[in-house]
C-alpha atoms as a PDB file:
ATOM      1  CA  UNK A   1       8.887 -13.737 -48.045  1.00  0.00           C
ATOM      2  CA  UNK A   2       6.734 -16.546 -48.470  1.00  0.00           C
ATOM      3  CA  UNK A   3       3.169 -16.478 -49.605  1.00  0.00           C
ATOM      4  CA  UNK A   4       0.673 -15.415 -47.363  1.00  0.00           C
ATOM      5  CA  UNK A   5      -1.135 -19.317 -46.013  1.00  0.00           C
ATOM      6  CA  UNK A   6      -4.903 -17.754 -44.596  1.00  0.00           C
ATOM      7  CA  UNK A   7      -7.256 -14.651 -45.160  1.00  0.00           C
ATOM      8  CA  UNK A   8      -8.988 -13.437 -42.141  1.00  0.00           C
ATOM      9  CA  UNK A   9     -10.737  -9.901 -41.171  1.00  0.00           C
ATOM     10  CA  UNK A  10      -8.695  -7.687 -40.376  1.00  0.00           C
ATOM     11  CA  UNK A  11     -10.971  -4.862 -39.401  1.00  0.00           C
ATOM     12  CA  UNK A  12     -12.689  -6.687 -36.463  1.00  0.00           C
ATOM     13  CA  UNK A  13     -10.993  -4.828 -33.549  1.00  0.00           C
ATOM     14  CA  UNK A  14     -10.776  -1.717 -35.985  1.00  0.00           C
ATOM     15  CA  UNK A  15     -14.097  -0.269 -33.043  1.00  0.00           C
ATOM     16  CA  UNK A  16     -15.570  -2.922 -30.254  1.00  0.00           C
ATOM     17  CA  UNK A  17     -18.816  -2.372 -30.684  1.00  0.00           C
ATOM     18  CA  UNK A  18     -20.672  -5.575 -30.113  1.00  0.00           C
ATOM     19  CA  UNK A  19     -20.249  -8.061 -27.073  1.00  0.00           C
ATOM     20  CA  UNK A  20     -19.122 -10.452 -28.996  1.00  0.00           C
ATOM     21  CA  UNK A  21     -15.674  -8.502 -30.056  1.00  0.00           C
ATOM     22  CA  UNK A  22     -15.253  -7.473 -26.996  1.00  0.00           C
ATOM     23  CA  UNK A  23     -15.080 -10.792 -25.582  1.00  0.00           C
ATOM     24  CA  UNK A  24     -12.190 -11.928 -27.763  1.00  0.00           C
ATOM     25  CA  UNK A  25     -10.798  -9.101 -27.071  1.00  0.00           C
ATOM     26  CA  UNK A  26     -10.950  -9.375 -23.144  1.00  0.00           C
ATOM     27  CA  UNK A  27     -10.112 -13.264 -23.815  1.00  0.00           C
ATOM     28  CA  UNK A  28      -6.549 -12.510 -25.857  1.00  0.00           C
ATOM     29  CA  UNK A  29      -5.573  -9.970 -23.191  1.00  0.00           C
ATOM     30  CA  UNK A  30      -6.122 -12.801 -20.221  1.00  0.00           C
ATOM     31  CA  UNK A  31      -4.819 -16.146 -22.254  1.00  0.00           C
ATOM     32  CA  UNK A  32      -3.469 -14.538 -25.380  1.00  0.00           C
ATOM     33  CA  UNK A  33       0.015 -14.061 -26.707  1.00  0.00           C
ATOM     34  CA  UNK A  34      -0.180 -10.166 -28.778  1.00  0.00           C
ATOM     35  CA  UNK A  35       3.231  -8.642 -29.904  1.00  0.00           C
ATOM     36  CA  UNK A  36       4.884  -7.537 -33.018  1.00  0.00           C
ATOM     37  CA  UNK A  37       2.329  -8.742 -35.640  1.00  0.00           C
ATOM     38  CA  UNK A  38       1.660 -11.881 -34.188  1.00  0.00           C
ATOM     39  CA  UNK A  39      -1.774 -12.658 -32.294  1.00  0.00           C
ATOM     40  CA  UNK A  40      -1.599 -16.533 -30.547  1.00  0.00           C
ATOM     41  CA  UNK A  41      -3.926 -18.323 -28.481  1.00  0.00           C
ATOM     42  CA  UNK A  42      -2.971 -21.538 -26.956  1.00  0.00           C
ATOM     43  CA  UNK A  43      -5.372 -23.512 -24.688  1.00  0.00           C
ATOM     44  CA  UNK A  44      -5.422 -26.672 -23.241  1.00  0.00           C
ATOM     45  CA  UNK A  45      -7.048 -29.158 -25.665  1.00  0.00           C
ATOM     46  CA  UNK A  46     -10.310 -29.469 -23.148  1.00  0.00           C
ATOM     47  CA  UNK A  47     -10.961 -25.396 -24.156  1.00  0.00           C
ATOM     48  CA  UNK A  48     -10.355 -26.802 -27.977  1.00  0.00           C
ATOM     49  CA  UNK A  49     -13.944 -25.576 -28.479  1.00  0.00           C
ATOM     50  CA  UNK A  50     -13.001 -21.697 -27.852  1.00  0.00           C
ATOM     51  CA  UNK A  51     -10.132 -22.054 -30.712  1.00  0.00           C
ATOM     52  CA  UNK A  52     -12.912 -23.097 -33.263  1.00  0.00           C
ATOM     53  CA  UNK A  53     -14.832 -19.876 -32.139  1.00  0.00           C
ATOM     54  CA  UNK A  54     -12.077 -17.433 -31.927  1.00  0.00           C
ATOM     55  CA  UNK A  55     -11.299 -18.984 -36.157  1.00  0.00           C
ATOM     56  CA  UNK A  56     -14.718 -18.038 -36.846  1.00  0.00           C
ATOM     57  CA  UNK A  57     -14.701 -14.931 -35.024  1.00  0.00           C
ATOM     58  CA  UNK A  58     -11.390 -13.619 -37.185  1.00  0.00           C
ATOM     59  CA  UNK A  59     -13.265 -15.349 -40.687  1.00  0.00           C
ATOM     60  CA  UNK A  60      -9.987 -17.402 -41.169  1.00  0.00           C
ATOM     61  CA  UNK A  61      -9.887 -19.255 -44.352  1.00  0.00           C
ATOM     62  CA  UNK A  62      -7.191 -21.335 -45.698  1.00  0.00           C
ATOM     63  CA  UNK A  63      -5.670 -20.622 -49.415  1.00  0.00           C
ATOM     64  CA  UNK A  64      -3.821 -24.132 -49.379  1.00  0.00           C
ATOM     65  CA  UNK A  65      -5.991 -26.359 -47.107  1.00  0.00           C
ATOM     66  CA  UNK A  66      -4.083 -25.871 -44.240  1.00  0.00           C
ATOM     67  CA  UNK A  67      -5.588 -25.760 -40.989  1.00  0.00           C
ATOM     68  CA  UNK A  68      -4.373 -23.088 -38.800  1.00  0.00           C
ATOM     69  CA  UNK A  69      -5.571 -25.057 -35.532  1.00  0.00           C
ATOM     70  CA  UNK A  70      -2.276 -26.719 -34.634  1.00  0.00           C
ATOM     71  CA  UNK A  71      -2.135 -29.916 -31.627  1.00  0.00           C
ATOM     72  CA  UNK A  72       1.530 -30.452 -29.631  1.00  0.00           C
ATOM     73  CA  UNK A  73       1.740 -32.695 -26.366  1.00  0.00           C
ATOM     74  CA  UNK A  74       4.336 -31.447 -23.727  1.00  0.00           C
ATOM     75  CA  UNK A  75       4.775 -33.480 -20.136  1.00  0.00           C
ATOM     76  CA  UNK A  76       6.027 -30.633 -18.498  1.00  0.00           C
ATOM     77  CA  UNK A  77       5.618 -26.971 -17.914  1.00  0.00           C
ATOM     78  CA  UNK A  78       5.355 -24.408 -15.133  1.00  0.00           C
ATOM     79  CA  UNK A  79       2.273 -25.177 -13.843  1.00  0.00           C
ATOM     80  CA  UNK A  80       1.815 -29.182 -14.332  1.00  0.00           C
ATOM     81  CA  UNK A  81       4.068 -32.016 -12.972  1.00  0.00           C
ATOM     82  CA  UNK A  82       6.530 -33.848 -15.865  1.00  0.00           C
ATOM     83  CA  UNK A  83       4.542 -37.548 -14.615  1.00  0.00           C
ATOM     84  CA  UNK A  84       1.473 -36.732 -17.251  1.00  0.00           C
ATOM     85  CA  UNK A  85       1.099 -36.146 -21.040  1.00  0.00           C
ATOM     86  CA  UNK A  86       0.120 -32.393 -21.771  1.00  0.00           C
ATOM     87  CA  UNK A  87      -2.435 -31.696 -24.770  1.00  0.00           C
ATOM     88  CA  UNK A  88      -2.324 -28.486 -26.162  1.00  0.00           C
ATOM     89  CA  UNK A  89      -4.240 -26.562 -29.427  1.00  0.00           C
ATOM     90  CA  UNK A  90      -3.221 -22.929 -30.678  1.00  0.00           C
ATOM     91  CA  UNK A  91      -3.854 -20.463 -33.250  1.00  0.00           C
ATOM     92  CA  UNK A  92      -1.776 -18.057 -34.445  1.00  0.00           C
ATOM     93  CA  UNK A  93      -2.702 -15.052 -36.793  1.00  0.00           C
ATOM     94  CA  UNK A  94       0.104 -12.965 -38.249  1.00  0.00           C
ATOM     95  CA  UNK A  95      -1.475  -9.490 -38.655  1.00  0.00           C
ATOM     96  CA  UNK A  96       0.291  -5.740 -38.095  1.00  0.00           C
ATOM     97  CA  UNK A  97      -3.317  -3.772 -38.212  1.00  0.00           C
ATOM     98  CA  UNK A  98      -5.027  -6.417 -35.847  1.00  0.00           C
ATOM     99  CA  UNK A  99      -2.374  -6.139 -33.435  1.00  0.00           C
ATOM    100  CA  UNK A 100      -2.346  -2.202 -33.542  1.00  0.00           C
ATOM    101  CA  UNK A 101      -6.252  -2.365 -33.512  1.00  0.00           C
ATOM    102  CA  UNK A 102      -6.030  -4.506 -30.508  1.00  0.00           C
ATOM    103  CA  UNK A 103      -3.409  -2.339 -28.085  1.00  0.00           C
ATOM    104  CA  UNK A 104      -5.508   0.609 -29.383  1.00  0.00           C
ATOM    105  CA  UNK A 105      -8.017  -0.225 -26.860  1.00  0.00           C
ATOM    106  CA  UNK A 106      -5.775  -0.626 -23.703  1.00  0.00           C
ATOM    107  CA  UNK A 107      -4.046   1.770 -21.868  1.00  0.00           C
ATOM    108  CA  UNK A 108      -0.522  -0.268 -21.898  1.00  0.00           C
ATOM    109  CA  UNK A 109       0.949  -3.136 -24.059  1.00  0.00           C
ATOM    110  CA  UNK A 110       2.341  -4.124 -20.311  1.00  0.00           C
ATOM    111  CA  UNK A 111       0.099  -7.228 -19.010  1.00  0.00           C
ATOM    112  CA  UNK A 112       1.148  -5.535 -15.470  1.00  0.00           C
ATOM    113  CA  UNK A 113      -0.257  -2.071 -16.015  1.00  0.00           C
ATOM    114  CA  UNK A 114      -3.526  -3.158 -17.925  1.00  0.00           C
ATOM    115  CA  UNK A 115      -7.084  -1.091 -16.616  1.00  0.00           C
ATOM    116  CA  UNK A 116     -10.141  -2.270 -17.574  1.00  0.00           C
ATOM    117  CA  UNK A 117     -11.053  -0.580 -21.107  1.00  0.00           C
ATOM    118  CA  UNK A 118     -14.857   1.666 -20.885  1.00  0.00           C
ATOM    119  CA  UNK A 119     -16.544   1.296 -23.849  1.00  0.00           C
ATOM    120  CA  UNK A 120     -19.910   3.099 -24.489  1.00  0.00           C
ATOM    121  CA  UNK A 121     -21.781   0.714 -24.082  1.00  0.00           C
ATOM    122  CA  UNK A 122     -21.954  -1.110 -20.398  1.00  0.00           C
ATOM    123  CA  UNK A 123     -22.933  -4.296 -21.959  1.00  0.00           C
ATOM    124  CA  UNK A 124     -20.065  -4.125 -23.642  1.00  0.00           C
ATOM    125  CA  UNK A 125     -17.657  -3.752 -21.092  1.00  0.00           C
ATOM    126  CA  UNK A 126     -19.481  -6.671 -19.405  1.00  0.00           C
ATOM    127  CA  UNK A 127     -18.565  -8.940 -22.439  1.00  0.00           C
ATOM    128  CA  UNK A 128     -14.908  -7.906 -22.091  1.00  0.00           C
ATOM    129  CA  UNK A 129     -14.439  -8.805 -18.355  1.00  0.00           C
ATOM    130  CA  UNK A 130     -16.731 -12.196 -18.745  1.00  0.00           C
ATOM    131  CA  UNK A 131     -13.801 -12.872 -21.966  1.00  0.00           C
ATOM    132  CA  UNK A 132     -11.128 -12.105 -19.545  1.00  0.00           C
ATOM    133  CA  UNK A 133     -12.544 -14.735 -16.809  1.00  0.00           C
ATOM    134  CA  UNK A 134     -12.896 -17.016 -19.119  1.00  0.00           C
ATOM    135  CA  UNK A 135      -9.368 -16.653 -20.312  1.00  0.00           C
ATOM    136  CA  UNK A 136      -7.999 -16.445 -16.508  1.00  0.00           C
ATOM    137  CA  UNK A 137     -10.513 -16.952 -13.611  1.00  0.00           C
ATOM    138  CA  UNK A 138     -11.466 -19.833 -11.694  1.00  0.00           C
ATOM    139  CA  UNK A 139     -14.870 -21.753 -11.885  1.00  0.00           C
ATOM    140  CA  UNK A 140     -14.973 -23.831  -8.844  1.00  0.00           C
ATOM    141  CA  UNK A 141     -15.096 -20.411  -6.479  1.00  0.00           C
ATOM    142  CA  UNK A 142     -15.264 -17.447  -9.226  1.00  0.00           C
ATOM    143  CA  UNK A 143     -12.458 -15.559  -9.297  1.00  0.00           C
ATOM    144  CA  UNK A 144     -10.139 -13.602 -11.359  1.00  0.00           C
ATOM    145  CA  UNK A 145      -6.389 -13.827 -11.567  1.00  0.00           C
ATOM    146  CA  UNK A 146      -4.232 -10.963 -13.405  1.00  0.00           C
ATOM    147  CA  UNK A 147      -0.674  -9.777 -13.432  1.00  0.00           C
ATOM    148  CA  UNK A 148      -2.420  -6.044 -13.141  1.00  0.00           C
ATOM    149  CA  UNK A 149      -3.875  -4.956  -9.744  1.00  0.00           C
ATOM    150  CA  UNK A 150      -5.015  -2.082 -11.170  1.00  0.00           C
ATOM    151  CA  UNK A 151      -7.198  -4.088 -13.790  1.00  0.00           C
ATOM    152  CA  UNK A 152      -8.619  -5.948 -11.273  1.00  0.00           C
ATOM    153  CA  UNK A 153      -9.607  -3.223  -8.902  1.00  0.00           C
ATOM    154  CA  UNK A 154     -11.344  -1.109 -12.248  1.00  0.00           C
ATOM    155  CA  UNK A 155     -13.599  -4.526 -12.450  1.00  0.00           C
ATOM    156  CA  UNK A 156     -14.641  -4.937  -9.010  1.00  0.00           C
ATOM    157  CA  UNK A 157     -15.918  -0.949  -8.920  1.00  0.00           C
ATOM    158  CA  UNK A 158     -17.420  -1.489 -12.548  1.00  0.00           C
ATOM    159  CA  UNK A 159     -19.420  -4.980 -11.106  1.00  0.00           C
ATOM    160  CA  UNK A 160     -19.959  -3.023  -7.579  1.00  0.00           C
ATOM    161  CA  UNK A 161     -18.018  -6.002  -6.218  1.00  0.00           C
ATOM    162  CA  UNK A 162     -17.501  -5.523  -2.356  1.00  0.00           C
ATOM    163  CA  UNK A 163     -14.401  -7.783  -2.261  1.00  0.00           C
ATOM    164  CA  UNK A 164     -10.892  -6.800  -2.145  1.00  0.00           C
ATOM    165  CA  UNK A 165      -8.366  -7.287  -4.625  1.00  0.00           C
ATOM    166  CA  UNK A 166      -5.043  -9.828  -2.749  1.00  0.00           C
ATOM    167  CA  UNK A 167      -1.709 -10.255  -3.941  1.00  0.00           C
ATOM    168  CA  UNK A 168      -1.604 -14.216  -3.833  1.00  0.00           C
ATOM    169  CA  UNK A 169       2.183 -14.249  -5.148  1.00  0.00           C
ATOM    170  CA  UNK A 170       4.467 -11.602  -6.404  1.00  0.00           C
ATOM    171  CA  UNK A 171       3.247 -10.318  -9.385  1.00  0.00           C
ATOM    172  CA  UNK A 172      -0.366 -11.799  -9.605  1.00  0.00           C
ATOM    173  CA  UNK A 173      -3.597 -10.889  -7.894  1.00  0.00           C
ATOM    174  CA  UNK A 174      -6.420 -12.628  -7.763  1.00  0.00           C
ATOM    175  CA  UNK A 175     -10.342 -11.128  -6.946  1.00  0.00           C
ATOM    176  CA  UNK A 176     -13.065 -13.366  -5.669  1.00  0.00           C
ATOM    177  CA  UNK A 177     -15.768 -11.609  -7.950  1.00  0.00           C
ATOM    178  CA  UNK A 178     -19.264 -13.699  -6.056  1.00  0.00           C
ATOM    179  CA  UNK A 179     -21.886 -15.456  -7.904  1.00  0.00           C
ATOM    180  CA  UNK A 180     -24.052 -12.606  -8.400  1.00  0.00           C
ATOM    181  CA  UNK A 181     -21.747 -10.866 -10.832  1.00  0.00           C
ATOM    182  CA  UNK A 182     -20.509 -14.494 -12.202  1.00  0.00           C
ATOM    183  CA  UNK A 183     -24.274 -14.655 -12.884  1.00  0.00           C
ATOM    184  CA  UNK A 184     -24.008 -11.114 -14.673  1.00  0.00           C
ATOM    185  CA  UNK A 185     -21.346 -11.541 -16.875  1.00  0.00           C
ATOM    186  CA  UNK A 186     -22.928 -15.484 -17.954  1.00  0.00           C
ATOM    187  CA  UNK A 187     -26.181 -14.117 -19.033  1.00  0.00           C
ATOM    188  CA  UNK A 188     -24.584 -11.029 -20.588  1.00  0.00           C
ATOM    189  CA  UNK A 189     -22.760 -12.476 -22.805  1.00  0.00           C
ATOM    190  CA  UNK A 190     -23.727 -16.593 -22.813  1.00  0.00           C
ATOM    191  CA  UNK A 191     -21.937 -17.874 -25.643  1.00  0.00           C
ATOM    192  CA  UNK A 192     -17.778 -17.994 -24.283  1.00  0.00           C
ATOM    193  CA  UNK A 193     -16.516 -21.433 -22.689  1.00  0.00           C
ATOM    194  CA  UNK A 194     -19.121 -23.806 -21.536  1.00  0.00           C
ATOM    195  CA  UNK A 195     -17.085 -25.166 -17.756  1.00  0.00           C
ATOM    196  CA  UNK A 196     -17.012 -20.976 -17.517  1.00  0.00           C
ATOM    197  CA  UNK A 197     -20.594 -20.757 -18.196  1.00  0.00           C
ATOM    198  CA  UNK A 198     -22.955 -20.283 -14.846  1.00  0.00           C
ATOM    199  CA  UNK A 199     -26.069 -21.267 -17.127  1.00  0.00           C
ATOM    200  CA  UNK A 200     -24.020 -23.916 -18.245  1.00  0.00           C
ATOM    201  CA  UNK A 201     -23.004 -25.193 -15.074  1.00  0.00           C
ATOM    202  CA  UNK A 202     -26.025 -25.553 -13.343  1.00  0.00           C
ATOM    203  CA  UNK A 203     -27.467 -27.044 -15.971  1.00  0.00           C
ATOM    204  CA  UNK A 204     -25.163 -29.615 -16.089  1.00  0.00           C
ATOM    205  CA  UNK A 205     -25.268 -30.002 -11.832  1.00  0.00           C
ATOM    206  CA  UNK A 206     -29.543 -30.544 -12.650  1.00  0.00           C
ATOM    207  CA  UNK A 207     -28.754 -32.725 -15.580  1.00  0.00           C
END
């Protein structure tokens, strides 16, 4: 077994308790990779910014001066044409008790059965579902996307949303979720991706 390469809190999803865990936890559930003992995020490199957050959030320090934030190019994959250059950026923490901490707080370790975790505190629960858009909802008309229809119909009765939830291919659902709860969920919890970022975005528009 080789040596272990970075130290990193392990206790972090041990209760979600603050906004701010709750939002990596709601991200890694929507863009994450969780199995085994393996927690990986991979973004595109224009969300590198959310990488260099979620290494903070977990206290990762190197014992060799490696960095754990690794770069690959691809030209193809499932969603993307093969005519352009790819740029990717991941991080990957090997850790039994964080991944048993994390499914602790969801109903099934099936993305397709997933319902929205309750947590005592509402604000909380906010900060999960604004990590989960920001892992896997749209900006240009808010929206979230999600394997789970169940998931998505527990958010729009926690946000009193009045839309329905629509299957938009087999297997994924998607939930217009209106500016007035995109506004919610941004001044909740204001510090997750920028582009994702209402305050952000109409600053930028004004700019």
């Amino acid at each position: 077994m080789g040596k272990r390469k970075y130290t990193y809190n392990e206790t972090v999803f041990e209760n979600i308790d603050t906004k701010e865990k709750a939002y990596y936890h709601g991200f890694l559930r929507a863009d994450g990779h969780v199995s085994k003992n393996c927690i990986k995020l991979e973004v595109s490199i224009k969300d590198e910014e959310i990488l260099h957050n979620t290494k903070k959030f977990f206290e990762v320090n190197s014992l060799f001066g490696d960095e754990i934030i690794k770069y690959r190019s691809k030209n193809k994959d499932k969603w993307h044409n093969k005519d352009k250059i790819y740029k990717y950026c991941s991080i990957q923490i090997n850790s039994k008790k964080l991944v048993n901490d994390y499914f602790k707080h969801l109903n099934s370790t099936k993305k397709s059965e997933v319902r929205l975790p309750r947590f005592d505190n509402e604000e909380v629960t906010l900060a999960w579902i604004k990590g989960y858009y920001d892992g896997d909802g749209a900006e240009d008309t808010p929206r979230l996307f999600s394997y789970s229809e169940l998931l998505l119909d527990d958010i729009a009765e926690f946000l009193n949303i009045p839309y329905k939830t629509a299957c938009v291919k087999k297997n994924c659902y998607q939930l217009y979720i209106g500016a007035m709860a995109w506004n919610k969920l941004s001044l909740n919890y204001p510090h997750g991706l920028k582009r994702k970022n209402k305050m952000e975005v109409n600053k930028n528009m004004c700019g």
